[in-house]
N, C-alpha and C. Protein backbone atom coordinates (compact mmCIF):
# COMPACT_ATOMS: atom_id res chain seq x y z
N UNK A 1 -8.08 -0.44 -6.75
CA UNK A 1 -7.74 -1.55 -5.89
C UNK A 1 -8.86 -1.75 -4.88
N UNK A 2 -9.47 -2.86 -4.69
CA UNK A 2 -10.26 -3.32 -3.53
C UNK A 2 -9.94 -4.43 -3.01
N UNK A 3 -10.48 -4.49 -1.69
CA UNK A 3 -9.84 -6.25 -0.88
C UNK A 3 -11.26 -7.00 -0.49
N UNK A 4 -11.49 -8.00 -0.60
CA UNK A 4 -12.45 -9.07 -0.01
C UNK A 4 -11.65 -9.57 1.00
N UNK A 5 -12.66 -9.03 1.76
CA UNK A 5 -12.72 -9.92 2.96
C UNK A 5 -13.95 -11.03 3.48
N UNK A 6 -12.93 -11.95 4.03
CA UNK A 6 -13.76 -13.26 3.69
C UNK A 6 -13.24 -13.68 5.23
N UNK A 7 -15.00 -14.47 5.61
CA UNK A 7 -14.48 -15.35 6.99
C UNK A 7 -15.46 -16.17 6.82
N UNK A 8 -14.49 -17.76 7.17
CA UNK A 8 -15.41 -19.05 7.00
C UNK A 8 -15.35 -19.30 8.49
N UNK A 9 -16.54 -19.47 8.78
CA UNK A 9 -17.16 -20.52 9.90
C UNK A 9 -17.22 -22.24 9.79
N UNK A 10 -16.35 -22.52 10.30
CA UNK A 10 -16.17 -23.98 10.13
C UNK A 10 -17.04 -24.76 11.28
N UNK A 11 -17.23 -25.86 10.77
CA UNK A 11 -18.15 -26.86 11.72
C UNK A 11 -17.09 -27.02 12.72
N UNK A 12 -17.53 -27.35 13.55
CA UNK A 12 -16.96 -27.76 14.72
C UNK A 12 -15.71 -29.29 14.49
N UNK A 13 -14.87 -28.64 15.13
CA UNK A 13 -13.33 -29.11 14.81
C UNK A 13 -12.95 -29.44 13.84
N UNK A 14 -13.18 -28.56 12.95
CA UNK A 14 -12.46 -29.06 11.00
C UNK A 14 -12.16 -27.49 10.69
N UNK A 15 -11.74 -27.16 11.62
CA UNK A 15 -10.84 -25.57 11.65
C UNK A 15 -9.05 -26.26 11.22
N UNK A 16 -8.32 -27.10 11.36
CA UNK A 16 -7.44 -27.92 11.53
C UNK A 16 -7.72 -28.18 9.18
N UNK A 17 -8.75 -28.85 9.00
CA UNK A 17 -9.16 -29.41 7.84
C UNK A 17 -9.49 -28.16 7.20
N UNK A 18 -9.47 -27.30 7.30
CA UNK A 18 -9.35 -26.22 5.94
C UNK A 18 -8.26 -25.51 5.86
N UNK A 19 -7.27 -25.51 7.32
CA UNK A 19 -6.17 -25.22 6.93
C UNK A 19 -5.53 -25.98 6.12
N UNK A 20 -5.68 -27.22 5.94
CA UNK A 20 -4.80 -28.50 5.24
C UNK A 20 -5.17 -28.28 3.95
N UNK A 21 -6.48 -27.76 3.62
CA UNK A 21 -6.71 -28.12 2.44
C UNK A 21 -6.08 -26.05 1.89
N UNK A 22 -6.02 -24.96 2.38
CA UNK A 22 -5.67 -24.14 1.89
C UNK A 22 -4.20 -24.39 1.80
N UNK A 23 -3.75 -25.02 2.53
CA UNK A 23 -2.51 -24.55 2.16
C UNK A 23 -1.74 -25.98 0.91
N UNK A 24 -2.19 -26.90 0.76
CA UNK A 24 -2.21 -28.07 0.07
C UNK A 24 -2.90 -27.86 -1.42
N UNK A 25 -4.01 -27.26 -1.18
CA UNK A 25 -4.74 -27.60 -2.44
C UNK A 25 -5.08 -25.48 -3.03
N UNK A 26 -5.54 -25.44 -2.21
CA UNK A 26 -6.29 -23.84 -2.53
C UNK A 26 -5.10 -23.00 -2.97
N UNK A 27 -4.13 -22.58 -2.20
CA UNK A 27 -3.49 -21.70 -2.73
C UNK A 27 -2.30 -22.03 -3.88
N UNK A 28 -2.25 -23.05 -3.74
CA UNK A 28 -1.38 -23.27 -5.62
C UNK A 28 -2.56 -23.09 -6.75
N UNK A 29 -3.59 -23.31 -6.35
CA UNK A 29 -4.72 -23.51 -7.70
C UNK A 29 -5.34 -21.47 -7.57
N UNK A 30 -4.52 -20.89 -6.27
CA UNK A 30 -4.91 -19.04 -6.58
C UNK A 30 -3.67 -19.28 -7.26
N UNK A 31 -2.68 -19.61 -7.39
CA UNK A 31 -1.55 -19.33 -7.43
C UNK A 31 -1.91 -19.20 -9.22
N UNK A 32 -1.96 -20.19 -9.70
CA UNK A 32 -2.40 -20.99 -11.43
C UNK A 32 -2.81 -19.83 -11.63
N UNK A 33 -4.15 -18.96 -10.94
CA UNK A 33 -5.64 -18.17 -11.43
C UNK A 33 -4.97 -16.80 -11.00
N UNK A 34 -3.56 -16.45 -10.74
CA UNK A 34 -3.11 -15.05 -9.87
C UNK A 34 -3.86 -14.78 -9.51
N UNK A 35 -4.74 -15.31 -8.55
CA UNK A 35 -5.17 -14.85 -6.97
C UNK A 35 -4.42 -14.58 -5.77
N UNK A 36 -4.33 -12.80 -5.54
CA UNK A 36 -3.24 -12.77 -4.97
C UNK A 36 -4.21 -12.79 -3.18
N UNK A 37 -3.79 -13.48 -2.27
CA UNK A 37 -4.04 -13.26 -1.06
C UNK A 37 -2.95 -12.09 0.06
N UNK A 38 -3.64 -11.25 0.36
CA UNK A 38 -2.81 -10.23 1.36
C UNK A 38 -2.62 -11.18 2.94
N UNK A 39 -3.17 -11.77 3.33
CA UNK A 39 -3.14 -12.57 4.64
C UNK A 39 -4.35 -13.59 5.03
N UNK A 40 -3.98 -14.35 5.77
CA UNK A 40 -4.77 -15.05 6.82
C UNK A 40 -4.58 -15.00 8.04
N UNK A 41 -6.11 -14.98 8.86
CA UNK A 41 -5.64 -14.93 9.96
C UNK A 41 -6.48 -16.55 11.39
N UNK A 42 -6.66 -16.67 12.00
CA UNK A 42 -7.39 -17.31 13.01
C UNK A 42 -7.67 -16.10 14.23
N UNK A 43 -8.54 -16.71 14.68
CA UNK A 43 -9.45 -16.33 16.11
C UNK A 43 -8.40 -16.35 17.15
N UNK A 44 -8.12 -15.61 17.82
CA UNK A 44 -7.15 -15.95 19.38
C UNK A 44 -8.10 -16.01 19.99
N UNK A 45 -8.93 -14.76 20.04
CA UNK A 45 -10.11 -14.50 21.26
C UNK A 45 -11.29 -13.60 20.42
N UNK A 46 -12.53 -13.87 20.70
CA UNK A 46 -13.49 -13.81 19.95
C UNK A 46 -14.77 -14.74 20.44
N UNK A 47 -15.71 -14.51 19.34
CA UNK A 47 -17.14 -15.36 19.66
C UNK A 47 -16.72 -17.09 19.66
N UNK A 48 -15.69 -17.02 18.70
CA UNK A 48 -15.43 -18.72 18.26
C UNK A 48 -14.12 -18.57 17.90
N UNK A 49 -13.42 -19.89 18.08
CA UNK A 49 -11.88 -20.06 17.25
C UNK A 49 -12.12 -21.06 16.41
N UNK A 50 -13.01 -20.88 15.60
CA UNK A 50 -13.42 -22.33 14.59
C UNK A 50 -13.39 -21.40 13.16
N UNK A 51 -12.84 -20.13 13.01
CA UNK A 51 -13.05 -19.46 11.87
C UNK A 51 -11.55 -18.62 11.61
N UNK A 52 -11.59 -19.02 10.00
CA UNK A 52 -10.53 -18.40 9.43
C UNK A 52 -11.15 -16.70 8.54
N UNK A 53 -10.01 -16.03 8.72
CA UNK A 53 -10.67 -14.86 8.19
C UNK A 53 -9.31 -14.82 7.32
N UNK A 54 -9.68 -13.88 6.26
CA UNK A 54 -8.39 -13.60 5.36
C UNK A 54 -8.80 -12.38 3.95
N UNK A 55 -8.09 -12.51 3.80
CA UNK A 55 -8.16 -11.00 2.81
C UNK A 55 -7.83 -11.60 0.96
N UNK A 56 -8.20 -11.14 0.02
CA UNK A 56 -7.65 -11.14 -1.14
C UNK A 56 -8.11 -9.22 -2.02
N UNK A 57 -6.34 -9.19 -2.62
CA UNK A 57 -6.08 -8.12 -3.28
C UNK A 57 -6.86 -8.22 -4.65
N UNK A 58 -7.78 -7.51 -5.36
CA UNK A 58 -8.35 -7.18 -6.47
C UNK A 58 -8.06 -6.23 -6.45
N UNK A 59 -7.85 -6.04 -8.22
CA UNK A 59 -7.92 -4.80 -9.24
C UNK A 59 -8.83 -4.32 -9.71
N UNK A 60 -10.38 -4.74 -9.53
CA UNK A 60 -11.36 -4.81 -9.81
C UNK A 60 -12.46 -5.48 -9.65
N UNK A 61 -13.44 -5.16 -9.52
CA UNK A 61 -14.80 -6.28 -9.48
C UNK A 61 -14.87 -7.50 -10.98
N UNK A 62 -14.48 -6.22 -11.54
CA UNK A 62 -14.38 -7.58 -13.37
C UNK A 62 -13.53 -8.73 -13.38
N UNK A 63 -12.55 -8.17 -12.34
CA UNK A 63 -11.28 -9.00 -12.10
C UNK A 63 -11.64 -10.18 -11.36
N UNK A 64 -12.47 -9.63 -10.00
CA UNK A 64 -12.47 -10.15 -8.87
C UNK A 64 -13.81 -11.87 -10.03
N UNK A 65 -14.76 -11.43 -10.39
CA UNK A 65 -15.67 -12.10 -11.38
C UNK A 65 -15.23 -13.09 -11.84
N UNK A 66 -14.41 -12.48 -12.74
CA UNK A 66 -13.37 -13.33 -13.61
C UNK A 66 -12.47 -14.70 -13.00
N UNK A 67 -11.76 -14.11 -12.45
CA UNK A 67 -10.40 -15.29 -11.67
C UNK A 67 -11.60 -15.74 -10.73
N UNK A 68 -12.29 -15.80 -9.61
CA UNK A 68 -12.85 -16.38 -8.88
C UNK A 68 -13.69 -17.39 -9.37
N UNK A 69 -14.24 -17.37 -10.89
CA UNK A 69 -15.07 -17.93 -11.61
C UNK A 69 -14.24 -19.00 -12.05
N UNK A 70 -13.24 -18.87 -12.20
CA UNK A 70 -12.21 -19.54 -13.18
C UNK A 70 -11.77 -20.75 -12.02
N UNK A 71 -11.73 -19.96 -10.87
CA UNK A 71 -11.08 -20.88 -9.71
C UNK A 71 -12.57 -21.70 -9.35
N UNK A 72 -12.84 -21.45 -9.25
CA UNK A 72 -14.57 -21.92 -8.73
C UNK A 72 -15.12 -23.43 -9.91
N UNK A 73 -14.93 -23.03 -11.26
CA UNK A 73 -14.51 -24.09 -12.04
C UNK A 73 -13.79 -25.10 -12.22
N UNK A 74 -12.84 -25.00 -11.89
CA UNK A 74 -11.36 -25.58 -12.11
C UNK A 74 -11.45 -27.08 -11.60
N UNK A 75 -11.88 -28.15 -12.15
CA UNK A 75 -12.31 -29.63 -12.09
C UNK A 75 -11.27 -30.29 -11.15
N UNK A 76 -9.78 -29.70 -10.45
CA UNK A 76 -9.12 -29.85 -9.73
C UNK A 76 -9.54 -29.37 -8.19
N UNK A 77 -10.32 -28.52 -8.09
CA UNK A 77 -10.75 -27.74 -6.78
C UNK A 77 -11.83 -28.25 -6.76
N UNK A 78 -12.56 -28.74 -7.56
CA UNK A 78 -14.02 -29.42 -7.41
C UNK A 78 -13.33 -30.77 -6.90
N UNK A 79 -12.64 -31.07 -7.47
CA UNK A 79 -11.96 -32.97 -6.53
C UNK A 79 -11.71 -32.75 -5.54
N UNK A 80 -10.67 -31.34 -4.97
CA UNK A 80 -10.18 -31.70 -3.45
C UNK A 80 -11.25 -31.19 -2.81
N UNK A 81 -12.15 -30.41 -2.93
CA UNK A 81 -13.11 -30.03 -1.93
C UNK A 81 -14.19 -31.03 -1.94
N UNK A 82 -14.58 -31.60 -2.61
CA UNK A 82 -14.99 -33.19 -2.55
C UNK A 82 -14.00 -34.31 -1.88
N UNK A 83 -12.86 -34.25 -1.97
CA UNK A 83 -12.13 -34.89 -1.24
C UNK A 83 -11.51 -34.39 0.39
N UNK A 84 -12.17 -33.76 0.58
CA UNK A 84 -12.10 -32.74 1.72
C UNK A 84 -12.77 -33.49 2.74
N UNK A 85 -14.04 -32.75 1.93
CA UNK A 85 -15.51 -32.82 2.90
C UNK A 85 -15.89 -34.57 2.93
N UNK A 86 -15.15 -35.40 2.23
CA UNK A 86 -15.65 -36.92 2.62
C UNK A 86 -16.65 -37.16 3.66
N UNK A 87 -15.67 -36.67 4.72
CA UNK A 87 -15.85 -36.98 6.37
C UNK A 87 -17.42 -35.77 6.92
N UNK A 88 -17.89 -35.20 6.28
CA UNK A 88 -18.97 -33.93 6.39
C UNK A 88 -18.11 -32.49 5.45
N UNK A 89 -19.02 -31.52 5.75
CA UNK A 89 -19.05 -30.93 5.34
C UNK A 89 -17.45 -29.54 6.33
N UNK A 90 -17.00 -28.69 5.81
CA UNK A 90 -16.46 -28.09 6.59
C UNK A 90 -16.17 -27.05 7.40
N UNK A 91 -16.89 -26.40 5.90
CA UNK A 91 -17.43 -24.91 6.20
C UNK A 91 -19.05 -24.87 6.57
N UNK A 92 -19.29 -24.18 7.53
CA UNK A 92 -20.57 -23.80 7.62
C UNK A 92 -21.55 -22.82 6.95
N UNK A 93 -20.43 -21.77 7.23
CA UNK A 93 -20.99 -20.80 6.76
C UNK A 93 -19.75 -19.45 6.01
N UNK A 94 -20.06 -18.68 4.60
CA UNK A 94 -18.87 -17.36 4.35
C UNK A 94 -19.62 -16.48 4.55
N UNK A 95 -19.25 -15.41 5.34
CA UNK A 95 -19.48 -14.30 5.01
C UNK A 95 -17.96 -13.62 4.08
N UNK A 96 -18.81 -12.56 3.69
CA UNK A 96 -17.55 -11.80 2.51
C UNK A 96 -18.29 -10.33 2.61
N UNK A 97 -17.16 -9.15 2.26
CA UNK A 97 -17.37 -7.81 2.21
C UNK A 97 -16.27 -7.25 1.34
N UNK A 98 -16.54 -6.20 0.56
CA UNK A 98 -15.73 -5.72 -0.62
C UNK A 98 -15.39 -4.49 0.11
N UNK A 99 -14.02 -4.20 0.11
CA UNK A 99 -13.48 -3.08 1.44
C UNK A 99 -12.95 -2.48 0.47
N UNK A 100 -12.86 -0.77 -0.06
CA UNK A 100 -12.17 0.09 -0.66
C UNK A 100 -11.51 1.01 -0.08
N UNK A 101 -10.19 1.09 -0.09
CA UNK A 101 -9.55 1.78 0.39
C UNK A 101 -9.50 3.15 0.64
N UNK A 102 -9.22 3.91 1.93
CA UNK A 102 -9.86 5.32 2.00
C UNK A 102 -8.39 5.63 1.52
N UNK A 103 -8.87 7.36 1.34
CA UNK A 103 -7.85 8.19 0.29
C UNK A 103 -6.37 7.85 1.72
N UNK A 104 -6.58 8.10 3.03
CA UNK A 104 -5.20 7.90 4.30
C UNK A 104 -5.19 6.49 4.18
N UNK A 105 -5.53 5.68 3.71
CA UNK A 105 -5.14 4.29 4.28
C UNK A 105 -3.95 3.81 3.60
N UNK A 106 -3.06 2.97 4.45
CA UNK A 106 -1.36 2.91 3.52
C UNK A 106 -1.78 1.91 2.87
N UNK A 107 -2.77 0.53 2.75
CA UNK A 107 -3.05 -0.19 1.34
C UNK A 107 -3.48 0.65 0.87
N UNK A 108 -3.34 0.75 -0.35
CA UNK A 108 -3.90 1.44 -1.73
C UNK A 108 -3.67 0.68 -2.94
């Protein structure tokens, strides 16, 4: 088991516009690809509140390859994120990190 962790930096005020589009468009199309997500979160207090951070559960890197590729394809997620960004762009910037669970940690 490993988790990606992922945080998008959004342009300035379209923090609002990727929530709309995750919860509208993104997570039924993980849903299709069993992409399982463990959480999301937002900024309370921090460098910026313009960034979503969030986690997804893998079984593997082959796994992680696989379904992300599949989702990344998917001629439906290529429309709404084109239909997204009309107005500019939204995300600025991802960072991502592949977190493995230590032998005490209660995810496993």
């Amino acid at each position: 088991m490993l988790y990606e962790l992922r945080i998008y930096h959004c342009a300035p005020g379209k923090l609002g516009a990727l929530n709309r589009r995750f919860e509208q468009v993104t997570l039924g199309l993980w849903e299709k690809f069993m992409i399982h997500p463990v959480g999301f979160w937002t900024t309370l207090v921090g460098p910026t509140n313009q960034t979503l951070t969030y986690i997804i559960r893998w079984d593997s890197m082959a796994e992680r390859e696989s379904k992300w590729n599949e989702f990344l394809g998917d001629p439906a997620w290529a429309e709404a994120r084109a239909a997204s960004e009309r107005d500019g762009i939204i995300v600025e910037r991802v960072e991502n990190q592949f977190l493995e669970p230590t032998a005490y940690s209660p995810l496993r």
